[in-house]
C-alpha atoms as a PDB file:
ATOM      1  CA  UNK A   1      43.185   8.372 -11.535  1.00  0.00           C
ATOM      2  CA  UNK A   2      40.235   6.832  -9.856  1.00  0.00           C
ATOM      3  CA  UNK A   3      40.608   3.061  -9.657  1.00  0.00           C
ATOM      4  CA  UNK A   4      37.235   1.588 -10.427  1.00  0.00           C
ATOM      5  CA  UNK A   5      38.037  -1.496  -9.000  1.00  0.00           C
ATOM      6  CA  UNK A   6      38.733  -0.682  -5.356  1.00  0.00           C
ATOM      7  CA  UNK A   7      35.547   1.906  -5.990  1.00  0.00           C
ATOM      8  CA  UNK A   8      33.569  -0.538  -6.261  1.00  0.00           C
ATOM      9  CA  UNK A   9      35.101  -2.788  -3.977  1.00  0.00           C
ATOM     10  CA  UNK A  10      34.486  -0.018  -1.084  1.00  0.00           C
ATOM     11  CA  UNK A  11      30.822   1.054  -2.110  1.00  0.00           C
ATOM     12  CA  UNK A  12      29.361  -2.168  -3.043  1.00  0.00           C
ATOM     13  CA  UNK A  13      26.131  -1.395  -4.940  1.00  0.00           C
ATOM     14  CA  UNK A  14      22.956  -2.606  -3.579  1.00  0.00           C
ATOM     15  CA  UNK A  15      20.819  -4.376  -5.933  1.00  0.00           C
ATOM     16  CA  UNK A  16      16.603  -4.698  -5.118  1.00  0.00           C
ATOM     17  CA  UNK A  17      15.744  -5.627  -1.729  1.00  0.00           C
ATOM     18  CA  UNK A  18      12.613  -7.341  -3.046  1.00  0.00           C
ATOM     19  CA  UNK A  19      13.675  -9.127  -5.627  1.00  0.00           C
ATOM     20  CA  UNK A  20      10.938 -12.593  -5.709  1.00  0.00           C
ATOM     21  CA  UNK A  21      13.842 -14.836  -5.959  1.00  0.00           C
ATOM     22  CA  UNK A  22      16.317 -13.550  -3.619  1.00  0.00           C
ATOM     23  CA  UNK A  23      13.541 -11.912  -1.026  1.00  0.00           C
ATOM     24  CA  UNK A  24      11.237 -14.653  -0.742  1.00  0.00           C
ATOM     25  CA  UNK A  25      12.558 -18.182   0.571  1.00  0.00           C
ATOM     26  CA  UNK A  26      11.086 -21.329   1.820  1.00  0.00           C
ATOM     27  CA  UNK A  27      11.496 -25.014   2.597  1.00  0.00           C
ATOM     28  CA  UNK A  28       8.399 -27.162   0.599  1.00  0.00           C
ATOM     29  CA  UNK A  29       9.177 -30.182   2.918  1.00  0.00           C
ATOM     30  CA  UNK A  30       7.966 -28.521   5.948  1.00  0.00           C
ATOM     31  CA  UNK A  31       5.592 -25.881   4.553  1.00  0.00           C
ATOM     32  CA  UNK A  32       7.593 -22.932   5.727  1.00  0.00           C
ATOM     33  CA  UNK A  33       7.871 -19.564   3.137  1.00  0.00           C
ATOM     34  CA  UNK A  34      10.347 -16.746   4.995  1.00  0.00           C
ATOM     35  CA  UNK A  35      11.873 -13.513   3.634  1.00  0.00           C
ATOM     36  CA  UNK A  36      15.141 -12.890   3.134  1.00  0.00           C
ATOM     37  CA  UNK A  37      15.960 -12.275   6.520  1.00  0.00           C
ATOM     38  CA  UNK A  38      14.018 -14.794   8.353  1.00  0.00           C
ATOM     39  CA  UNK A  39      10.856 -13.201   9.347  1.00  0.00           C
ATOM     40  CA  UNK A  40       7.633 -15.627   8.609  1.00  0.00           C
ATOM     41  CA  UNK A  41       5.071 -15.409   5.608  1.00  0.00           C
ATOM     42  CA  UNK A  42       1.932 -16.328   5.276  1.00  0.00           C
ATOM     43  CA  UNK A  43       1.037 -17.628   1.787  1.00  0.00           C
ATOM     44  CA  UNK A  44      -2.952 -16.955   1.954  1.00  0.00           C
ATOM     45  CA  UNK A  45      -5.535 -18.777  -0.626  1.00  0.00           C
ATOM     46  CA  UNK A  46      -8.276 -17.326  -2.850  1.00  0.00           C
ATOM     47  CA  UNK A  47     -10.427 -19.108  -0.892  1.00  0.00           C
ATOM     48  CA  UNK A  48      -9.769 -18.404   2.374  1.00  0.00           C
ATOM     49  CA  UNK A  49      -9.922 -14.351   1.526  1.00  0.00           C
ATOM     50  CA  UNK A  50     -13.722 -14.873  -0.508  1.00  0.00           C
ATOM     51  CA  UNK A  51     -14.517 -16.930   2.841  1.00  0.00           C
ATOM     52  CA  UNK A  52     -13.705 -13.966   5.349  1.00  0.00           C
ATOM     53  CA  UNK A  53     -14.551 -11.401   3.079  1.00  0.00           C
ATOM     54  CA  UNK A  54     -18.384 -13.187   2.477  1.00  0.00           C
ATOM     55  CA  UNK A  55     -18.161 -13.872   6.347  1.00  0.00           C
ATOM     56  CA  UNK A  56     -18.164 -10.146   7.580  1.00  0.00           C
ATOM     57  CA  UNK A  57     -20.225  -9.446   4.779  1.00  0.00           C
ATOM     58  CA  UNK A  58     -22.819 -11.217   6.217  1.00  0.00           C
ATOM     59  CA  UNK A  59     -22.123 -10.753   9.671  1.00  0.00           C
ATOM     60  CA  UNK A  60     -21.593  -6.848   9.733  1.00  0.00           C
ATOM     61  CA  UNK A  61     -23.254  -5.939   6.531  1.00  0.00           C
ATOM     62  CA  UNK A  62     -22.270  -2.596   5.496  1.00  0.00           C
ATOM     63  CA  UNK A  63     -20.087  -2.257   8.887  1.00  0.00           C
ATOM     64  CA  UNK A  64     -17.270  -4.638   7.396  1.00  0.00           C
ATOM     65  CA  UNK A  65     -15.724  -2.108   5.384  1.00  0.00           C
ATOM     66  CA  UNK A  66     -15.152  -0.228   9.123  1.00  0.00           C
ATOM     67  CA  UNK A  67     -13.751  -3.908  10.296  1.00  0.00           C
ATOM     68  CA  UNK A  68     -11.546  -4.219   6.872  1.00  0.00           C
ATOM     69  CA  UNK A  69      -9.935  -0.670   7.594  1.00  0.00           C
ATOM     70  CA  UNK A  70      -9.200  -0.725  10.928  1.00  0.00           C
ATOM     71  CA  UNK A  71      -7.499  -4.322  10.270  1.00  0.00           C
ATOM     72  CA  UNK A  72      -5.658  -2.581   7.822  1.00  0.00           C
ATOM     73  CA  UNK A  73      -4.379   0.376   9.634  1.00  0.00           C
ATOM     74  CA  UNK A  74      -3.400  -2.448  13.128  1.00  0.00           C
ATOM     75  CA  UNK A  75      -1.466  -4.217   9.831  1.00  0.00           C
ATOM     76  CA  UNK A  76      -0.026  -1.236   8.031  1.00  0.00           C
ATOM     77  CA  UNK A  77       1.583   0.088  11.148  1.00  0.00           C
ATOM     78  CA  UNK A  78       3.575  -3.264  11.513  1.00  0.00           C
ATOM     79  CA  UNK A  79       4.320  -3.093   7.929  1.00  0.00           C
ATOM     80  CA  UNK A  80       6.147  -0.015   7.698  1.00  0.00           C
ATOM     81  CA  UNK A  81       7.960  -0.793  10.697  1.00  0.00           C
ATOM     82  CA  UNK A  82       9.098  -4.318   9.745  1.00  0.00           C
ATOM     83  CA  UNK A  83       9.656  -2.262   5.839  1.00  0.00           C
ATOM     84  CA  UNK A  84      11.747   0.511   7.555  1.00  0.00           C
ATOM     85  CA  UNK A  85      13.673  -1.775   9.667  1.00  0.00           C
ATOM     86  CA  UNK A  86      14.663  -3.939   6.488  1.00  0.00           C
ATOM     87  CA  UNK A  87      15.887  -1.691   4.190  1.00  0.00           C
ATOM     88  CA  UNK A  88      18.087   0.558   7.026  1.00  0.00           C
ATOM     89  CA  UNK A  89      19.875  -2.984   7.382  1.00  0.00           C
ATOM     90  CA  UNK A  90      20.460  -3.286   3.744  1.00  0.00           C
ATOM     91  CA  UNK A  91      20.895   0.004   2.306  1.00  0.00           C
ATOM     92  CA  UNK A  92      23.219   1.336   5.879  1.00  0.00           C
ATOM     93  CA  UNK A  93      21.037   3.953   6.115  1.00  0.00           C
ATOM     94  CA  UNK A  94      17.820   4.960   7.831  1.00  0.00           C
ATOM     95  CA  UNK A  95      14.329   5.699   5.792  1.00  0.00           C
ATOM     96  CA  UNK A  96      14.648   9.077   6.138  1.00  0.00           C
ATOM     97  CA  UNK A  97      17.834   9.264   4.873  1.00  0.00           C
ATOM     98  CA  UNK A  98      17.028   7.714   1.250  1.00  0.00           C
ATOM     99  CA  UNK A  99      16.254   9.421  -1.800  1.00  0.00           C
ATOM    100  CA  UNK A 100      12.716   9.794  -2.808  1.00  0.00           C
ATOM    101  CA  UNK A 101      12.603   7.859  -5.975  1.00  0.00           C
ATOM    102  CA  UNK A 102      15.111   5.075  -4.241  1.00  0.00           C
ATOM    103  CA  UNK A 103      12.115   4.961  -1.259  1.00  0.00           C
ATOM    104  CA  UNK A 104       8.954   4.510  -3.813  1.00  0.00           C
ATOM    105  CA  UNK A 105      10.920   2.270  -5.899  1.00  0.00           C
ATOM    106  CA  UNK A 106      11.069  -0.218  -2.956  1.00  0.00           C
ATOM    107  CA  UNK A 107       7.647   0.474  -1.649  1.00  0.00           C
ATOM    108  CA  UNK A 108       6.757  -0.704  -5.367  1.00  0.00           C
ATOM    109  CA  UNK A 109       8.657  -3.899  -5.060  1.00  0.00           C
ATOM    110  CA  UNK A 110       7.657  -4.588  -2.120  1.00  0.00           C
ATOM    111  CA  UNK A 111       4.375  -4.247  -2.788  1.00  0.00           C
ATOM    112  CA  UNK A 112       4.345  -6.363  -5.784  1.00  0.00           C
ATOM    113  CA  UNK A 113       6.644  -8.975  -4.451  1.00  0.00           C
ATOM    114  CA  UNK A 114       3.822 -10.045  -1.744  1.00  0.00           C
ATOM    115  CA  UNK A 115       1.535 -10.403  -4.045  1.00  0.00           C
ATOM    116  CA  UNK A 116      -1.089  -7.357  -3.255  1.00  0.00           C
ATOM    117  CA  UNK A 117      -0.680  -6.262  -6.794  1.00  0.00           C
ATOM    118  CA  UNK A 118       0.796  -3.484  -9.153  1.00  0.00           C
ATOM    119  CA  UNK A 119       0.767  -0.399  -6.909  1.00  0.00           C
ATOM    120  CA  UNK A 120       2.174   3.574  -8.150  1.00  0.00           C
ATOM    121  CA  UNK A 121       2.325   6.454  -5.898  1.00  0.00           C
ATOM    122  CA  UNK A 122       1.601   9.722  -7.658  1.00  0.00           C
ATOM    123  CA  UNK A 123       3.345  13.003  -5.672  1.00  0.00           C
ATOM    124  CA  UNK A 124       1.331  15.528  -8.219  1.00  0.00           C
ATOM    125  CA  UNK A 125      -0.824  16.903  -5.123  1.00  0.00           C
ATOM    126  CA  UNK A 126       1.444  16.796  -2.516  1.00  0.00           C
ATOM    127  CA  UNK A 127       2.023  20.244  -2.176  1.00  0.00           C
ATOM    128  CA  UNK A 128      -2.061  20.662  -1.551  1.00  0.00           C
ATOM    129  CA  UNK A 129      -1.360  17.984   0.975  1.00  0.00           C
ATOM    130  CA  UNK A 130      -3.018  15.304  -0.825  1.00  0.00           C
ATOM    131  CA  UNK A 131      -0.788  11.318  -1.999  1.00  0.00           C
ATOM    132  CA  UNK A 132      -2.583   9.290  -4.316  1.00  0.00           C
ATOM    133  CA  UNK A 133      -1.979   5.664  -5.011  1.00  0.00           C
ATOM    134  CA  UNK A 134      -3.031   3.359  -7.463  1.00  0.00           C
ATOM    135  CA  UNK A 135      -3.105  -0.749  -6.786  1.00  0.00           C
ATOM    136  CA  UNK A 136      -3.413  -2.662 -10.401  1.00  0.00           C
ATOM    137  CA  UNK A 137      -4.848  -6.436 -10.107  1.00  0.00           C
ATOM    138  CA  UNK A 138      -5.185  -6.073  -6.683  1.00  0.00           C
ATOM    139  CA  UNK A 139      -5.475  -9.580  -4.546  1.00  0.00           C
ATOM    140  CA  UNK A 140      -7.782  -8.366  -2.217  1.00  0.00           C
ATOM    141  CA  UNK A 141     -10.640  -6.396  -4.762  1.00  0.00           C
ATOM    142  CA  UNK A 142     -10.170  -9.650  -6.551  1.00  0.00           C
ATOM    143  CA  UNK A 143     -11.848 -11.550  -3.752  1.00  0.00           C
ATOM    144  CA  UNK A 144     -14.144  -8.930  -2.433  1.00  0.00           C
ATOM    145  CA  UNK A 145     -18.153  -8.885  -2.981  1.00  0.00           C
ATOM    146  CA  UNK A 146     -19.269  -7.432  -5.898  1.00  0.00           C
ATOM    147  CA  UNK A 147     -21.574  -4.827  -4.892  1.00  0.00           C
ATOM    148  CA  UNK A 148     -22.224  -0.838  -5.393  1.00  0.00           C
ATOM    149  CA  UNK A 149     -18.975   0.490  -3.698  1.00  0.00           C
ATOM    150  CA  UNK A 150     -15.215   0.389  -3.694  1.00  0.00           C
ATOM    151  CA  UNK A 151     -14.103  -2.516  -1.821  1.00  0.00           C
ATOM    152  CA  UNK A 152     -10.133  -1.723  -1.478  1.00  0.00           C
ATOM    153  CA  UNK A 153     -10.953  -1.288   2.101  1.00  0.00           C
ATOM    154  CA  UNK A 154      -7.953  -3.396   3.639  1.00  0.00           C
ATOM    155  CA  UNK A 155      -5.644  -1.859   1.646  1.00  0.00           C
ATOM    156  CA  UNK A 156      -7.288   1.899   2.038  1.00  0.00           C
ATOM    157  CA  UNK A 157      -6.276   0.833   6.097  1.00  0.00           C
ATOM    158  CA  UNK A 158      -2.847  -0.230   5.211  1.00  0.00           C
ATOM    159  CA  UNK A 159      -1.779   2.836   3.438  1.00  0.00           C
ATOM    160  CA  UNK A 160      -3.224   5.516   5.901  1.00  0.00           C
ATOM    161  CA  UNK A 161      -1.421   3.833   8.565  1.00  0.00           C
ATOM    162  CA  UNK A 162       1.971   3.864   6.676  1.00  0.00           C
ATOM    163  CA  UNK A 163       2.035   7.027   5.688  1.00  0.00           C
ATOM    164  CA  UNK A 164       0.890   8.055   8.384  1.00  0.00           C
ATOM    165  CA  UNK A 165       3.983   6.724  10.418  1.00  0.00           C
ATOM    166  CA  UNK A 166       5.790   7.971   7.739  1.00  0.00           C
ATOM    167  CA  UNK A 167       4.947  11.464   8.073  1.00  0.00           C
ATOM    168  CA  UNK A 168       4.254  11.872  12.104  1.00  0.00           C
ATOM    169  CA  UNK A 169       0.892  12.628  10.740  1.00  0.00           C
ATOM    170  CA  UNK A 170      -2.441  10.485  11.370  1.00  0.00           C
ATOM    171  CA  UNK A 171      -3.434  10.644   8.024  1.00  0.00           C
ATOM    172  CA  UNK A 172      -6.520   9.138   6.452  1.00  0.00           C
ATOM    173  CA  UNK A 173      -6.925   7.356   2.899  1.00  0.00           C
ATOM    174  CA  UNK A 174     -10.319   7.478   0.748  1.00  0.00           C
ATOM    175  CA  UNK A 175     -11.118   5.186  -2.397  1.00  0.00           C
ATOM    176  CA  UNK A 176     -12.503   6.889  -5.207  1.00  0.00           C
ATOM    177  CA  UNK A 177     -11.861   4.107  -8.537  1.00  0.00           C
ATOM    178  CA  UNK A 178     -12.491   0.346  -7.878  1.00  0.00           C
ATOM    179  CA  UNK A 179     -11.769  -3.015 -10.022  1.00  0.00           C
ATOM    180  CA  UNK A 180     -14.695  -4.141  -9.248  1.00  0.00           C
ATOM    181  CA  UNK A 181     -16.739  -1.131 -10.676  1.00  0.00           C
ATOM    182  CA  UNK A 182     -15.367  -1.590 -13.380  1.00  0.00           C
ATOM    183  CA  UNK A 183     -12.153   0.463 -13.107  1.00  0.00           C
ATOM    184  CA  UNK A 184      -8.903  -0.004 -14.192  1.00  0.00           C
ATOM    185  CA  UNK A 185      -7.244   0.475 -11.083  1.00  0.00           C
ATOM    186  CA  UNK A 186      -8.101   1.014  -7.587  1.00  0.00           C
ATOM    187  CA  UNK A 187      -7.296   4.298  -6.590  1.00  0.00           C
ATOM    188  CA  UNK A 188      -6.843   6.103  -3.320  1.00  0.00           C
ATOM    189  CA  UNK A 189      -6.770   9.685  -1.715  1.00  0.00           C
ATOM    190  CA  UNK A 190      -4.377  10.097   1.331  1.00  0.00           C
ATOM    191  CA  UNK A 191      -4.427  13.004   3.511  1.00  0.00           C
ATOM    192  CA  UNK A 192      -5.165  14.812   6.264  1.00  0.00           C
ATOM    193  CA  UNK A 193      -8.930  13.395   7.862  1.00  0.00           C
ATOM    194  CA  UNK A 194     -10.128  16.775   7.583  1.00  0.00           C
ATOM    195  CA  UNK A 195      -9.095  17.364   4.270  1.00  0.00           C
ATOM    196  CA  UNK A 196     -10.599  14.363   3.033  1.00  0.00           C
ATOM    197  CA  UNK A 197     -13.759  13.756   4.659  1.00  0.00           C
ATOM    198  CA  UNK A 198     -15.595  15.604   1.996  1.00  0.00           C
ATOM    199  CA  UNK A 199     -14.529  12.563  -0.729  1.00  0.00           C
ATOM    200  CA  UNK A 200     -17.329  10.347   0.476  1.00  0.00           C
ATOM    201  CA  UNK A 201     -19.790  12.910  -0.005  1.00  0.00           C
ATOM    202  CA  UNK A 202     -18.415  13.967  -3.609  1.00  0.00           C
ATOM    203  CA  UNK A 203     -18.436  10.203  -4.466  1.00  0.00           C
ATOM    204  CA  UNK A 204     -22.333   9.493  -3.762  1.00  0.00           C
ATOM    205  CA  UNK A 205     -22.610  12.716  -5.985  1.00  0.00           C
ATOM    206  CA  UNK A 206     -21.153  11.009  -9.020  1.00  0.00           C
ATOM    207  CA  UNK A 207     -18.187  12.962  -9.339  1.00  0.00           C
ATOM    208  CA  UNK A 208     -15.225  11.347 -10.339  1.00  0.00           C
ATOM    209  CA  UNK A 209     -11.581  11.171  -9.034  1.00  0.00           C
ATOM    210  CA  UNK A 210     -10.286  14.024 -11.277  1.00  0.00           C
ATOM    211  CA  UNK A 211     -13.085  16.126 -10.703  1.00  0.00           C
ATOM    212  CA  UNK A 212     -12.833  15.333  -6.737  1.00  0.00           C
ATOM    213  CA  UNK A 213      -9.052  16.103  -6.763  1.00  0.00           C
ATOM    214  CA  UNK A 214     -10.089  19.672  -8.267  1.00  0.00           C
ATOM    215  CA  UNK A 215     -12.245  19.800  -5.933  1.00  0.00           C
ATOM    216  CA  UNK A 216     -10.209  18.686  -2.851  1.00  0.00           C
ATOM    217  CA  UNK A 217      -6.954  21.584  -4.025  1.00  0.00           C
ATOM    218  CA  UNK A 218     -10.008  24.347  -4.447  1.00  0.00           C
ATOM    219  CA  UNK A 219     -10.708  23.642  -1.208  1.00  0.00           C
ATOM    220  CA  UNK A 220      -7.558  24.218   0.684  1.00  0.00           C
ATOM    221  CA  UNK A 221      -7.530  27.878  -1.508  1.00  0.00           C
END
C-alpha cells in the first residue's frame, strides 16, 4: 500500500509562484519592494505613466506608439527570461518541460500579480498560427491618451517579444479591441509579421476582431 505520507513527503507540491503575499516583499522603512527571490521592483504611479505617456505624445505625435512597442519588446525579452529562470528554480524543471495549462496559469498570475491587469491567452487559432490575448483593466490603457486608436502599445511590445523567445520565432503582436474605445478588453493578435501585417489595414476598414480572425485563417487557406 502506498503510504501517503512519505508521498508527499518526497514530491512536495508546489503551490503558486505568484502568489501577492508570498511573491511580492518589501521593507516600508527604506522604500524597497523585492520579489520573492530578491530581484528589485519598481512600484510606478498613475502619474508618472499619464506624464510619459502625454510626454511622447507630444513629442513624437503619432510616432510614440513605434517608441511604446519597441520599449516593450527591449522589456518583454527580459521578462520572459527573468519569468523562465524563476519558475525552473521553483517547479525543478525547465519551461519547456511544463504542462501547458501549468505554463498559462503562471503567465496569468504573474501577470496579474504586477499589477498590468487581468490577462487570458486563448489557443483557439493556434493551429492557423495565430495566439490571442486579452488584458482586462489594464494599467497602462488606463493612463494612455484618449484618442482614435488602440493604445495597448507597451504591452502589444511585451507580448511579441515573449512569445517570441518562447517559440524561436520573431513573432509580431497587433491590437484589434481597446479600453479606451470603449471595449471591454484589450485584445491582441500574435503571429508571424507576415501573417499579420494585413490587421492594420482590416482595422481602418472597420472590421472587427472576429471578422479579422476569419479573415486572417482564410488567408493562410
Amino acid at each position: 500500500m502506498i503510504d501517503i505520507n512519505n508521498l508527499l513527503k518526497n514530491r512536495p507540491l508546489k503551490g503558486n509562484y505568484f502568489a501577492p503575499d508570498a511573491y511580492l516583499q518589501g521593507d516600508n522603512e527604506f522604500g524597497l519592494l523585492e520579489n520573492r527571490s530578491g530581484a528589485r521592483l519598481l512600484a510606478i504611479p498613475d502619474t508618472l505613466l499619464k506624464g510619459l505617456f502625454t510626454a511622447l505624445e507630444a513629442e513624437l505625435g503619432s510616432g510614440s506608439g513605434i517608441a511604446l512597442f519597441s520599449c516593450g519588446r527591449s522589456w518583454g525579452k527580459s521578462f520572459y527570461n527573468r519569468f523562465a529562470d524563476e519558475l525552473a528554480g521553483y517547479y525543478e524543471k525547465p519551461l519547456a518541460q511544463m504542462e501547458m495549462i501549468q505554463f498559462l496559469q503562471c503567465l496569468k498570475e504573474c501577470w496579474k500579480t504586477h499589477g498590468w491587469g487581468v490577462l487570458d491567452i486563448d489557443l483557439k487559432y493556434y493551429q492557423q498560427g495565430f495566439i490571442v490575448a486579452k488584458v482586462m483593466n489594464s494599467a497602462y490603457v488606463a493612463n494612455a491618451p484618449q484618442g482614435k486608436r488602440p493604445m495597448g502599445f507597451l504591452e502589444a511590445g511585451i507580448l511579441s517579444s515573449f512569445f517570441s523567445q518562447l517559440t524561436g520565432q520573431d513573432l509580431h503582436c497587433v491590437q484589434t479591441t481597446c479600453e479606451s474605445l470603449g471595449a471591454e478588453s484589450n485584445t491582441f493578435i500574435i503571429g508571424m509579421r507576415d501573417r499579420v501585417k494585413s490587421v492594420s489595414a482590416w482595422l481602418e476598414e472597420g472590421h472587427d476582431h472576429a471578422t479579422i480572425m476569419e479573415l486572417l485563417c482564410r488567408q493562410q487557406n
